[in-house]
N, C-alpha and C. Protein backbone atom coordinates (compact mmCIF):
# COMPACT_ATOMS: atom_id res chain seq x y z
N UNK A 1 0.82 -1.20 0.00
CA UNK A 1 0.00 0.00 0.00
C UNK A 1 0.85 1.26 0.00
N UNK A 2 2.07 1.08 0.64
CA UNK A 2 2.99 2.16 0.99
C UNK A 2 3.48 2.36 -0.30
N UNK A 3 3.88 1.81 -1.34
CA UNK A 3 4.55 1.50 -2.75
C UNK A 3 3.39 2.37 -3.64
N UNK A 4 2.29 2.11 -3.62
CA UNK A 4 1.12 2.53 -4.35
C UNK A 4 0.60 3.96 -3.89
N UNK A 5 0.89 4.49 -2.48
CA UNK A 5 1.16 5.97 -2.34
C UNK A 5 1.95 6.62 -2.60
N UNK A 6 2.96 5.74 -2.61
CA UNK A 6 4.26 6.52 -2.92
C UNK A 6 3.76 7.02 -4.23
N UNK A 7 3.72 6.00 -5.62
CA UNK A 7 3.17 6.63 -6.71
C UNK A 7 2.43 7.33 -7.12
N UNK A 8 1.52 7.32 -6.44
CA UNK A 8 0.32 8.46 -6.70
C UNK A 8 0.86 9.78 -6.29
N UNK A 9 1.53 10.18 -5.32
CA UNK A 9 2.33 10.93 -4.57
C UNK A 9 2.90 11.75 -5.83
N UNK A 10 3.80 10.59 -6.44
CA UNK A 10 4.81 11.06 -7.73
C UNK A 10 3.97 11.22 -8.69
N UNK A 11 3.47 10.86 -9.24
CA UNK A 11 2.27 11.41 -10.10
C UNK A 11 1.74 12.11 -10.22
N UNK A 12 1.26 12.70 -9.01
CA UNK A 12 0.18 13.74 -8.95
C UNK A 12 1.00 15.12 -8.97
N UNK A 13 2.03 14.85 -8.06
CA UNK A 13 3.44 16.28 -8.32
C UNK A 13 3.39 16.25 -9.37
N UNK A 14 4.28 15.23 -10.63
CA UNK A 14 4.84 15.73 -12.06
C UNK A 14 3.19 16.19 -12.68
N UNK A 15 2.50 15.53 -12.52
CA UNK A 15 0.98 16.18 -13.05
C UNK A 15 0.69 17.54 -12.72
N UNK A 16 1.13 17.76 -11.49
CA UNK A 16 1.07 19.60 -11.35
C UNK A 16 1.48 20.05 -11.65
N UNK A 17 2.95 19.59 -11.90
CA UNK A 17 4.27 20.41 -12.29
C UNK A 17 3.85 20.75 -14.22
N UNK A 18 3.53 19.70 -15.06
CA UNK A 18 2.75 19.93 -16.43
C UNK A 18 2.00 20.95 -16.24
N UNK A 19 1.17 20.73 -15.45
CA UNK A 19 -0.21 22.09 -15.41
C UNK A 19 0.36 23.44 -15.54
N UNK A 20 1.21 23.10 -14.33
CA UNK A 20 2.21 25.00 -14.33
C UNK A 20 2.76 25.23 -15.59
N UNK A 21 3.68 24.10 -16.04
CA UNK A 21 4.36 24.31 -17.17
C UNK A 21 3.14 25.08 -18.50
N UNK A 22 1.92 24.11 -18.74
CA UNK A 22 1.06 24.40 -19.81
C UNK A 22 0.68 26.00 -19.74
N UNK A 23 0.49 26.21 -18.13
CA UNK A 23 -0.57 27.85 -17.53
C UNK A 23 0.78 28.31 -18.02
N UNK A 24 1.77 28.44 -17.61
CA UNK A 24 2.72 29.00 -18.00
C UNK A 24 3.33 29.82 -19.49
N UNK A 25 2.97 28.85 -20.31
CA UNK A 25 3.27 28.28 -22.06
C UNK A 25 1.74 28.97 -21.84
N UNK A 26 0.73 29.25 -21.91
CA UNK A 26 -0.24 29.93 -22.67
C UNK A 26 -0.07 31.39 -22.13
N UNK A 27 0.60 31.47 -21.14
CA UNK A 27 0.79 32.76 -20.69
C UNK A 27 1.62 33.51 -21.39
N UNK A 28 2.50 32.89 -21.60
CA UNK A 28 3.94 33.68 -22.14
C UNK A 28 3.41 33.14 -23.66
N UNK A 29 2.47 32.49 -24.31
CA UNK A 29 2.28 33.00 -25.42
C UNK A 29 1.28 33.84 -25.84
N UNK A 30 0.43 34.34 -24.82
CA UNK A 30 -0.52 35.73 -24.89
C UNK A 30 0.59 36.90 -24.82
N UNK A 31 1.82 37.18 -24.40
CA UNK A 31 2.28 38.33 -23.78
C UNK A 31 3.48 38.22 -25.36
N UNK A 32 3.89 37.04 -25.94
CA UNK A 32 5.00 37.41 -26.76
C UNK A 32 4.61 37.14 -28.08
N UNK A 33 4.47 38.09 -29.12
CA UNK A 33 4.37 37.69 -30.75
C UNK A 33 4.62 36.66 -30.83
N UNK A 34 3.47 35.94 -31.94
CA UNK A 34 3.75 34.44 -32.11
C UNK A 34 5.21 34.02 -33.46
N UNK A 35 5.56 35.01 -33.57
CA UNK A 35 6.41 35.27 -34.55
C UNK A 35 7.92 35.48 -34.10
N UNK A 36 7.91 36.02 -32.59
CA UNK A 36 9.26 36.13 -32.51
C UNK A 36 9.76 35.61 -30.91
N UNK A 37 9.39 34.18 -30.91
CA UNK A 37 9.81 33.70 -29.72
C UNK A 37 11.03 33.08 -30.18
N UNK A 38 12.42 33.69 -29.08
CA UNK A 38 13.78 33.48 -29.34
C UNK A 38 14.37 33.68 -30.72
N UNK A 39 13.63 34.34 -31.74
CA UNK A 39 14.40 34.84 -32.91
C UNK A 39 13.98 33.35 -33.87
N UNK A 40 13.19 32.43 -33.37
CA UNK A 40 12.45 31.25 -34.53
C UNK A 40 11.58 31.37 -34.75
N UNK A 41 10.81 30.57 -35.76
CA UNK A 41 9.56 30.46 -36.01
C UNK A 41 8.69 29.68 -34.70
N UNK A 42 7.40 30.55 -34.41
CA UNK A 42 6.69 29.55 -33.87
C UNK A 42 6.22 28.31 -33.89
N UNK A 43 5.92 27.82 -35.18
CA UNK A 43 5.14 27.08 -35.53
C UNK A 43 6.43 25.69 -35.25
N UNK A 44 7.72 26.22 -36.03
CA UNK A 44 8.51 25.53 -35.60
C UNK A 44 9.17 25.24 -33.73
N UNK A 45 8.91 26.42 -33.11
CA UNK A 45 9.41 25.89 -31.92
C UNK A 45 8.26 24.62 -31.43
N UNK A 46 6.81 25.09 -31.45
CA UNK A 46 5.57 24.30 -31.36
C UNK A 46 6.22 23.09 -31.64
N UNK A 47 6.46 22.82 -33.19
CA UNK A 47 6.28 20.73 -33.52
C UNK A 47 7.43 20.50 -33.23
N UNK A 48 8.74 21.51 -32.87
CA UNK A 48 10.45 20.90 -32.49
C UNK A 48 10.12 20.09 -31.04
N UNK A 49 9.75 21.03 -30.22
CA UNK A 49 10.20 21.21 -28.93
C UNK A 49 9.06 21.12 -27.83
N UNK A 50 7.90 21.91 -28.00
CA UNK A 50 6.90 21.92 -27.06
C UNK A 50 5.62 20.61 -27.26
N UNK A 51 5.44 20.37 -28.71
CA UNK A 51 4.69 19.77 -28.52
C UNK A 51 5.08 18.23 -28.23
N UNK A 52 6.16 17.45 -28.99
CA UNK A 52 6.52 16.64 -28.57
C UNK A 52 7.07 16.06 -27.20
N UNK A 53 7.76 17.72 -26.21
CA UNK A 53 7.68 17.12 -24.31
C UNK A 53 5.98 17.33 -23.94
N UNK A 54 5.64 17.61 -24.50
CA UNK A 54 3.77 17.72 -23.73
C UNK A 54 3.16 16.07 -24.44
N UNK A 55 4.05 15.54 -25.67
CA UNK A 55 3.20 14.17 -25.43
C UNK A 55 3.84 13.36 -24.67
N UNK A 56 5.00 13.43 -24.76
CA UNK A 56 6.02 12.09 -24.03
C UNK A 56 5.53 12.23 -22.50
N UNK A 57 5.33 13.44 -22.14
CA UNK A 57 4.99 13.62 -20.85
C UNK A 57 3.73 12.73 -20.41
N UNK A 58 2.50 13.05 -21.14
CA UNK A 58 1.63 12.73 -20.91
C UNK A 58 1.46 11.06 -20.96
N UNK A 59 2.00 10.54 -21.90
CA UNK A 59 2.17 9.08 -22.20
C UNK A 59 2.69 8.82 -21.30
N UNK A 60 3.94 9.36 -20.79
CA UNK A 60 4.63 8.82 -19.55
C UNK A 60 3.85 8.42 -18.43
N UNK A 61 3.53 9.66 -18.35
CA UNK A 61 2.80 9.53 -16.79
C UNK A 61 1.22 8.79 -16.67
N UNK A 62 0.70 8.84 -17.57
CA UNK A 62 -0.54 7.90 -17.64
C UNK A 62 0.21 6.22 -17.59
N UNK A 63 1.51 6.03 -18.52
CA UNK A 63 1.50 5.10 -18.51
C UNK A 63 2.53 4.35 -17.30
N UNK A 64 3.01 5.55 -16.81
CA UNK A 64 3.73 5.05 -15.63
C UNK A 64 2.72 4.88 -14.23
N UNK A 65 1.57 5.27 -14.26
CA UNK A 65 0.50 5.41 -13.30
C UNK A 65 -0.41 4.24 -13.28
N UNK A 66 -0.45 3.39 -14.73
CA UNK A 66 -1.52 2.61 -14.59
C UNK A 66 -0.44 1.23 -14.29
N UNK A 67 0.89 1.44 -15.05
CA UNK A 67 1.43 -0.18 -14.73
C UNK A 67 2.17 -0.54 -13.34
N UNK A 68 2.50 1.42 -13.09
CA UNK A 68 3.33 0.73 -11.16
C UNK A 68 4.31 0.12 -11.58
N UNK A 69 4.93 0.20 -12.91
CA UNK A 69 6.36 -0.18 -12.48
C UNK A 69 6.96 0.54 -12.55
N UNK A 70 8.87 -0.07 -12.54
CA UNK A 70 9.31 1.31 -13.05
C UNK A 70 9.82 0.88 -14.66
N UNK A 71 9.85 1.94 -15.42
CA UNK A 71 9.40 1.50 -16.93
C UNK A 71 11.24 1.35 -17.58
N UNK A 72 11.80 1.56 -16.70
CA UNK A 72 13.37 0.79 -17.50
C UNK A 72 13.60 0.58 -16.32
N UNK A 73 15.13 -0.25 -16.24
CA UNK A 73 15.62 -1.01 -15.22
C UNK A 73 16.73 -0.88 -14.89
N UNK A 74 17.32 -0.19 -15.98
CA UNK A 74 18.89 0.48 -15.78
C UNK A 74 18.93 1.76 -15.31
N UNK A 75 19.87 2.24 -14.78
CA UNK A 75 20.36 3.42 -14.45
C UNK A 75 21.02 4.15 -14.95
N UNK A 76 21.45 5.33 -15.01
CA UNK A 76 22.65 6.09 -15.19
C UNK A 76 23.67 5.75 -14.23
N UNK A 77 24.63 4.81 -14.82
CA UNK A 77 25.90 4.74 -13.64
C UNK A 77 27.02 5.94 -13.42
N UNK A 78 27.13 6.36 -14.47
CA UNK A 78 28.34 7.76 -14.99
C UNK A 78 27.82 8.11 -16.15
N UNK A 79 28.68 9.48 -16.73
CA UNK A 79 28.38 10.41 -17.51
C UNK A 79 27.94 9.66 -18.77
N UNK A 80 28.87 8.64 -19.41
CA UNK A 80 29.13 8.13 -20.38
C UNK A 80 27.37 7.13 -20.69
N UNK A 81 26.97 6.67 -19.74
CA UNK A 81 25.50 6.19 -19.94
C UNK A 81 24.32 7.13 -19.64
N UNK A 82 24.57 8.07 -19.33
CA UNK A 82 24.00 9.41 -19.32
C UNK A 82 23.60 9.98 -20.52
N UNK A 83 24.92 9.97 -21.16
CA UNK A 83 24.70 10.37 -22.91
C UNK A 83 24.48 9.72 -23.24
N UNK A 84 24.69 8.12 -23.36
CA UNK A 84 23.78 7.17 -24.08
C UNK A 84 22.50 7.58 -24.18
N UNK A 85 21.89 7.14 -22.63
CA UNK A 85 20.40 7.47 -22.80
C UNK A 85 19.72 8.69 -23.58
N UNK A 86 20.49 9.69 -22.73
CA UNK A 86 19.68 11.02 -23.47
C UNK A 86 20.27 11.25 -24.27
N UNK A 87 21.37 11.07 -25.23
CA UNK A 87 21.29 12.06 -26.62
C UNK A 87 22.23 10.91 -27.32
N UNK A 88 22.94 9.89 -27.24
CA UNK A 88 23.05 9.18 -28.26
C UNK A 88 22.03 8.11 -28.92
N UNK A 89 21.31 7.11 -27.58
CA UNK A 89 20.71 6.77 -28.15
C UNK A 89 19.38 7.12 -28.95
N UNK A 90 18.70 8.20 -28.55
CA UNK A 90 17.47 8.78 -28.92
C UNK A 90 18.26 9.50 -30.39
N UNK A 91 19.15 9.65 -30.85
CA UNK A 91 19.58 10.15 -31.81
C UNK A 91 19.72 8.92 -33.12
N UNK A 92 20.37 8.10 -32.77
CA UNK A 92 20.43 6.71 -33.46
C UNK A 92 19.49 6.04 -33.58
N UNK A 93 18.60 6.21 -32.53
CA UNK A 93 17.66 4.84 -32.79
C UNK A 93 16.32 5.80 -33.93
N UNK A 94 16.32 6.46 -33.47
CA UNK A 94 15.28 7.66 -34.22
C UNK A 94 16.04 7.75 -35.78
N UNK A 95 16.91 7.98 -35.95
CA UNK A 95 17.29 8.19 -37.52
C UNK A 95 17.73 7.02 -37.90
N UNK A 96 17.73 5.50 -37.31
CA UNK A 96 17.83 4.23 -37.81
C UNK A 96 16.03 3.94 -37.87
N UNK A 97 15.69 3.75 -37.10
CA UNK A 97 13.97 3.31 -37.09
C UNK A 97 12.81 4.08 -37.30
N UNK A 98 12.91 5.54 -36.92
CA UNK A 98 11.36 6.55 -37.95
C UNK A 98 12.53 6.92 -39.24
N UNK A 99 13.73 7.36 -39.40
CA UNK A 99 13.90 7.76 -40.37
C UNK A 99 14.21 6.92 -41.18
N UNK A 100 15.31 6.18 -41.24
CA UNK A 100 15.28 5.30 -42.10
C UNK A 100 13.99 3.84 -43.06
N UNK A 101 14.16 3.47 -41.53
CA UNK A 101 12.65 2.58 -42.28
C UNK A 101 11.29 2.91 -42.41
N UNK A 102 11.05 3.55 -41.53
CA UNK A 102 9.56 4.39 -41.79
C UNK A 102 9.41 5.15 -42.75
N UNK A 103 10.82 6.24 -42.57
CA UNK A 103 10.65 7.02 -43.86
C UNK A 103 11.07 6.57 -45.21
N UNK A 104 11.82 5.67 -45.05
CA UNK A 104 12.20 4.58 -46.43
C UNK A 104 10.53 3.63 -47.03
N UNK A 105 9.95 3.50 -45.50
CA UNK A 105 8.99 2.40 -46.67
C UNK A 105 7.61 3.97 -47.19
N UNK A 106 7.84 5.06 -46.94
CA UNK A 106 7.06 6.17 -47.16
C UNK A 106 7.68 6.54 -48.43
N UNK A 107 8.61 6.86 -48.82
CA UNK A 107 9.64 7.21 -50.01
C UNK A 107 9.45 5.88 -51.02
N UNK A 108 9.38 4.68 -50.51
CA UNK A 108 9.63 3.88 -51.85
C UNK A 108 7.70 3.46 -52.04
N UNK A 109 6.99 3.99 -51.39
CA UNK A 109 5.64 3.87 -51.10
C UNK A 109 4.99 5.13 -52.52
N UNK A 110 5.77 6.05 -52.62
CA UNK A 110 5.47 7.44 -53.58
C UNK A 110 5.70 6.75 -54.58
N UNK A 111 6.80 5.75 -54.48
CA UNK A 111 7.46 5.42 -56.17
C UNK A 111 6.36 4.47 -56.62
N UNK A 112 5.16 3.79 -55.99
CA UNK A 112 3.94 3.33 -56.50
C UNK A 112 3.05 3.20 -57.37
N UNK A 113 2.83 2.95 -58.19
CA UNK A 113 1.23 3.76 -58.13
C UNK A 113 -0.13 3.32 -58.16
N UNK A 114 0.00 2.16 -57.60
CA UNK A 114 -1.37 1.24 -56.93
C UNK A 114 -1.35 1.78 -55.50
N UNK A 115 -2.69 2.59 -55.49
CA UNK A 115 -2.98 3.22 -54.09
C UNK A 115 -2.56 2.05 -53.31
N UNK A 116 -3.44 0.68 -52.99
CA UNK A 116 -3.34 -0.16 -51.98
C UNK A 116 -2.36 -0.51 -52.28
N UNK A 117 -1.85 -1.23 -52.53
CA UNK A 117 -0.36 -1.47 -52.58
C UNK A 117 0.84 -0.67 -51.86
N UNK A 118 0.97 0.47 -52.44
CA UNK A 118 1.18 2.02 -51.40
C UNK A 118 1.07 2.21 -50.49
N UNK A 119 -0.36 1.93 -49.41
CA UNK A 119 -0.57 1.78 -48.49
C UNK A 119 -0.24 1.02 -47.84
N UNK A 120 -0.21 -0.15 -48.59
CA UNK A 120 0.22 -1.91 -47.81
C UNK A 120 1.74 -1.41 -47.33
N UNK A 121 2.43 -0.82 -48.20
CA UNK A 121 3.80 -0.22 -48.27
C UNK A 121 4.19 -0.07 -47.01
N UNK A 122 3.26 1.28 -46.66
CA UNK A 122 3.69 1.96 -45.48
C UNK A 122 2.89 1.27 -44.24
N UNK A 123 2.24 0.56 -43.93
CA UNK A 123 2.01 -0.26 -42.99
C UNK A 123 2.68 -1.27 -43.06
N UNK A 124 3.66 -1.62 -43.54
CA UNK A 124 4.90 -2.79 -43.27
C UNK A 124 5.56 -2.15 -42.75
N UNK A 125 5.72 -1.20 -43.15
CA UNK A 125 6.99 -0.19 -42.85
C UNK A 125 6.89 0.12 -41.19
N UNK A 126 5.37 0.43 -40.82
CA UNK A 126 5.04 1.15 -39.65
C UNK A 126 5.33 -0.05 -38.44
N UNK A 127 4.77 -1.01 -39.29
CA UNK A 127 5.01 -2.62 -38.01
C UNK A 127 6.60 -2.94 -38.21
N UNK A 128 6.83 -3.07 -39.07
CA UNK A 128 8.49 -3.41 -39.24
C UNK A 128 9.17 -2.43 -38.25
N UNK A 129 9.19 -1.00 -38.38
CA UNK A 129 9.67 -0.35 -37.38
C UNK A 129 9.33 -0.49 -36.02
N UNK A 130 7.95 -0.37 -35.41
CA UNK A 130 7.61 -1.00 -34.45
C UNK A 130 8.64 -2.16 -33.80
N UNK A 131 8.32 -3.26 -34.33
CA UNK A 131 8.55 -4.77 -34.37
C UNK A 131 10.45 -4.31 -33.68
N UNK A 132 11.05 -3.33 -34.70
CA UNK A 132 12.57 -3.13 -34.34
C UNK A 132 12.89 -2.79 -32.66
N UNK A 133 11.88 -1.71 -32.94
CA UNK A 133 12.32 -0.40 -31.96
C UNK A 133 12.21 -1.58 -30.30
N UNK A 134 10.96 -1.99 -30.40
CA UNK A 134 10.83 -2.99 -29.35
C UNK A 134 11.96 -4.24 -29.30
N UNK A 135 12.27 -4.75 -30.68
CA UNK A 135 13.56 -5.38 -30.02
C UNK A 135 14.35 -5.33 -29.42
N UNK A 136 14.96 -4.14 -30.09
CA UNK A 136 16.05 -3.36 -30.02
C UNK A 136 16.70 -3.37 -28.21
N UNK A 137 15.26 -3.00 -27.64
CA UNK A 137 15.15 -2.62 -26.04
C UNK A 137 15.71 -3.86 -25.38
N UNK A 138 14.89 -5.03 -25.67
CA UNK A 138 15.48 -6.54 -25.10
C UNK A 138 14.78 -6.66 -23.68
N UNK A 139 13.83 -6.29 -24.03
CA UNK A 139 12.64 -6.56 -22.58
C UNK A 139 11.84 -7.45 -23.12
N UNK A 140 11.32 -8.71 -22.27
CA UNK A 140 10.62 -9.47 -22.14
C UNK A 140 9.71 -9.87 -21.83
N UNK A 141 9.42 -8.64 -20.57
CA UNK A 141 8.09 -9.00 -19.78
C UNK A 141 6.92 -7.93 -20.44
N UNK A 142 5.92 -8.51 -20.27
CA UNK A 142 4.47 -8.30 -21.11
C UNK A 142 4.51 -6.61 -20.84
N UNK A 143 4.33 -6.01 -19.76
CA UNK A 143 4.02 -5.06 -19.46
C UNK A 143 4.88 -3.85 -20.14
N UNK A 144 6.43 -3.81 -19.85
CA UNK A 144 7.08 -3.28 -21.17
C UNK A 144 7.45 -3.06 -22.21
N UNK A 145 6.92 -4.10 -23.06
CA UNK A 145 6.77 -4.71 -24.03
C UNK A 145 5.65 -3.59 -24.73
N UNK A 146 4.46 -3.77 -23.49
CA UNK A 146 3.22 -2.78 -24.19
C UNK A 146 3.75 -1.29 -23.84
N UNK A 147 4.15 -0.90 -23.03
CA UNK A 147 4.95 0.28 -23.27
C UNK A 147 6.36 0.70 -24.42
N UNK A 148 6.74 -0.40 -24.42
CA UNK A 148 7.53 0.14 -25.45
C UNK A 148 6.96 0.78 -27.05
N UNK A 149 5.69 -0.80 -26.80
CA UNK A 149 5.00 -0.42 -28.06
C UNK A 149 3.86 0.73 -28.39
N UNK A 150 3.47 1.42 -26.94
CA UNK A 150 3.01 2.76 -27.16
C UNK A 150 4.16 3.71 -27.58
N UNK A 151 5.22 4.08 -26.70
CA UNK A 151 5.89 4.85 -26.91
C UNK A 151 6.76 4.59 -28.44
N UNK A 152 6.53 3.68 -28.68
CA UNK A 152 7.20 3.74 -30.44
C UNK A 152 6.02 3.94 -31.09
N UNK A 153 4.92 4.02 -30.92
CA UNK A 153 3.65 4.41 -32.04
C UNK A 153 3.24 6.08 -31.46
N UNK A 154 3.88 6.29 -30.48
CA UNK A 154 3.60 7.43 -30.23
C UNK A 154 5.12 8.77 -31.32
N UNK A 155 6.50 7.95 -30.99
CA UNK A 155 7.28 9.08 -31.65
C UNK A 155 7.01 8.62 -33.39
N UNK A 156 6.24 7.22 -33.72
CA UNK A 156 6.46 7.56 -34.80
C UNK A 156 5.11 8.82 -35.53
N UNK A 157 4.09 8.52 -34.75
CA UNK A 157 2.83 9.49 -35.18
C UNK A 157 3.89 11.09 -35.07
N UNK A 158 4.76 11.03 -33.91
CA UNK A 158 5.10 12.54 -34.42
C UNK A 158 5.78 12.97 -35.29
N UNK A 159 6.81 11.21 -35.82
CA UNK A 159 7.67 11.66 -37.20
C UNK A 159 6.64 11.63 -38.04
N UNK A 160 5.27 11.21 -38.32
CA UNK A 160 4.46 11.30 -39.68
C UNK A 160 3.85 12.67 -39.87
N UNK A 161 3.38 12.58 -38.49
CA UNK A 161 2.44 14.23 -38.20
C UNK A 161 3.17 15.50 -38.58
N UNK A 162 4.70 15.43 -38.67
CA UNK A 162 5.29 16.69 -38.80
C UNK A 162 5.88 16.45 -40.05
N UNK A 163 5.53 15.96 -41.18
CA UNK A 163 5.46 15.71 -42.14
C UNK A 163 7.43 15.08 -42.60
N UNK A 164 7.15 13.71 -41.71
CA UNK A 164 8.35 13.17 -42.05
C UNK A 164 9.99 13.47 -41.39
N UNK A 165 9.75 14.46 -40.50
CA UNK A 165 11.09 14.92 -39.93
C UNK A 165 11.26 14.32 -38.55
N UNK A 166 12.23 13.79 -38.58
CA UNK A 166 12.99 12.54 -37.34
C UNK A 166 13.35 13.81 -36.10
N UNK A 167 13.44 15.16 -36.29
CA UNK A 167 14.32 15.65 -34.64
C UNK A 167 12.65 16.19 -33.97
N UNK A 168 11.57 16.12 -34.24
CA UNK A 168 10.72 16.03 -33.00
C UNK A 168 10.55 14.44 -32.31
N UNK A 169 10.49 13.74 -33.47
CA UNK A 169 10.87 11.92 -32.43
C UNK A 169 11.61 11.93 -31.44
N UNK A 170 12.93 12.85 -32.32
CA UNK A 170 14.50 12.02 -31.65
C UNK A 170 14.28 13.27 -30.09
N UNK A 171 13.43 14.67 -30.36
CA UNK A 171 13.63 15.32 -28.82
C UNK A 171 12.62 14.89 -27.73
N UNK A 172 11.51 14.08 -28.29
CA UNK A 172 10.59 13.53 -27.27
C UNK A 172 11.19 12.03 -26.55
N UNK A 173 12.08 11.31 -27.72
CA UNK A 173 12.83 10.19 -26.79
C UNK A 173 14.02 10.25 -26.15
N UNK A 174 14.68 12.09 -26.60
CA UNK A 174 15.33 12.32 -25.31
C UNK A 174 14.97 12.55 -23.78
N UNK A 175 14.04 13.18 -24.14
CA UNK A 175 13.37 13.67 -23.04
C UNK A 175 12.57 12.74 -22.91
N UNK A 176 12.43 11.86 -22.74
CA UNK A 176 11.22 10.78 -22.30
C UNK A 176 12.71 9.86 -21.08
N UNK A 177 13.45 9.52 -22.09
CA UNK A 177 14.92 8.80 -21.54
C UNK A 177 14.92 9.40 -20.47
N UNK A 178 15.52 11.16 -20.31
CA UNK A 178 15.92 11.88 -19.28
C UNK A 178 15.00 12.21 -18.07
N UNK A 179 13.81 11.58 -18.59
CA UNK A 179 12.86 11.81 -17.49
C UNK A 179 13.03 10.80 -16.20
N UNK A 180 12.74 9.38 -17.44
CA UNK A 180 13.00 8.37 -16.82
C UNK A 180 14.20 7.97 -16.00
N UNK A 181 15.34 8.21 -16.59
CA UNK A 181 16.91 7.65 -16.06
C UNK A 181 17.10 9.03 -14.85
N UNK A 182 16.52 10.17 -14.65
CA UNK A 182 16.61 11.24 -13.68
C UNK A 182 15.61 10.69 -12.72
N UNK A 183 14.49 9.87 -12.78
CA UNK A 183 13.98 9.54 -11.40
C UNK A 183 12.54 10.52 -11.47
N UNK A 184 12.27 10.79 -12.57
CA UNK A 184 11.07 12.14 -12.52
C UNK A 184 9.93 10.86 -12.25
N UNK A 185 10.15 9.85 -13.44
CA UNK A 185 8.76 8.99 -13.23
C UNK A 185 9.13 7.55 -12.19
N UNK A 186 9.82 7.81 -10.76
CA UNK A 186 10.84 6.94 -10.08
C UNK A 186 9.51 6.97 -8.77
């Protein structure tokens, strides 16, 4: 019972802590041109950066809330697996698995021109990547397994949604990593 408060405990903080963040983010985008936040485009900071930590977040924590575990098993021992987690691997695995094969079976999917067929294309493509990304991890047990396989249908909807570009994937599975290996969803 003590284990199961504890979580709710942690949950319900990072859940507030989002809220502030969101009140925050609509605040400071009533007060600053939507045109000149930090000298970029909005639209681009939106699908780089904000919208992809507002899904990983949310996936996280729903999905770290309903299974009670903890959703990796390794740690950060030193610096060197530190950068693994957060910025090598989310860099590699994202431009090996949404970019390459996702966006490979999307690219050789155009060169078509039997709609279904085309389609069949890119739903091999979408499970084939899937099918990887979850290997890749080398978890076994049922429960991460189905998390892995949300969180890979989740960065790939954001490599499709942003019309094909791998660095909103690759910054939501940094930050999903850094959440996790920092103890946010612990």
């Amino acid at each position: 019972m003590a284990l199961i408060s504890q979580l709710l405990t942690t949950d319900l903080i990072w859940f507030g802590v989002g809220i502030i963040f969101l009140l925050g983010y609509f605040w400071l985008r009533k007060m600053i041109p939507h045109h000149a936040i930090f000298s970029l485009n909005y639209q681009s900071i939106m699908k780089t950066f904000i919208i992809p930590t507002i899904t990983i977040f949310v996936v996280l924590s729903i999905f770290r809330f309903a299974a009670g575990i903890l959703l990796i098993e390794a740690g950060a021992k030193n610096i060197f697996s530190l950068l693994s987690y957060i910025i090598i691997g989310p860099f590699f695995e994202e431009l090996f698995i949404r970019g390459l094969i996702l966006g490979g079976a999307f690219f050789l999917s155009s060169r078509i021109d039997n709609k279904k067929a085309s389609w069949a294309f890119i739903i091999l493509g979408f499970i084939i990547q899937l099918f990887v990304f979850v290997w890749i991890h080398g978890y076994t047990d049922t429960i991460r397994i189905i998390y892995l396989t949300i969180i890979g249908i989740t960065y790939s909807l954001l490599f499709i949604i942003n019309k094909r570009d791998v660095l909103p994937a690759m910054i939501a599975h940094a930050i999903g990593n850094a959440m996790i290996i920092l103890g946010v969803f612990a």
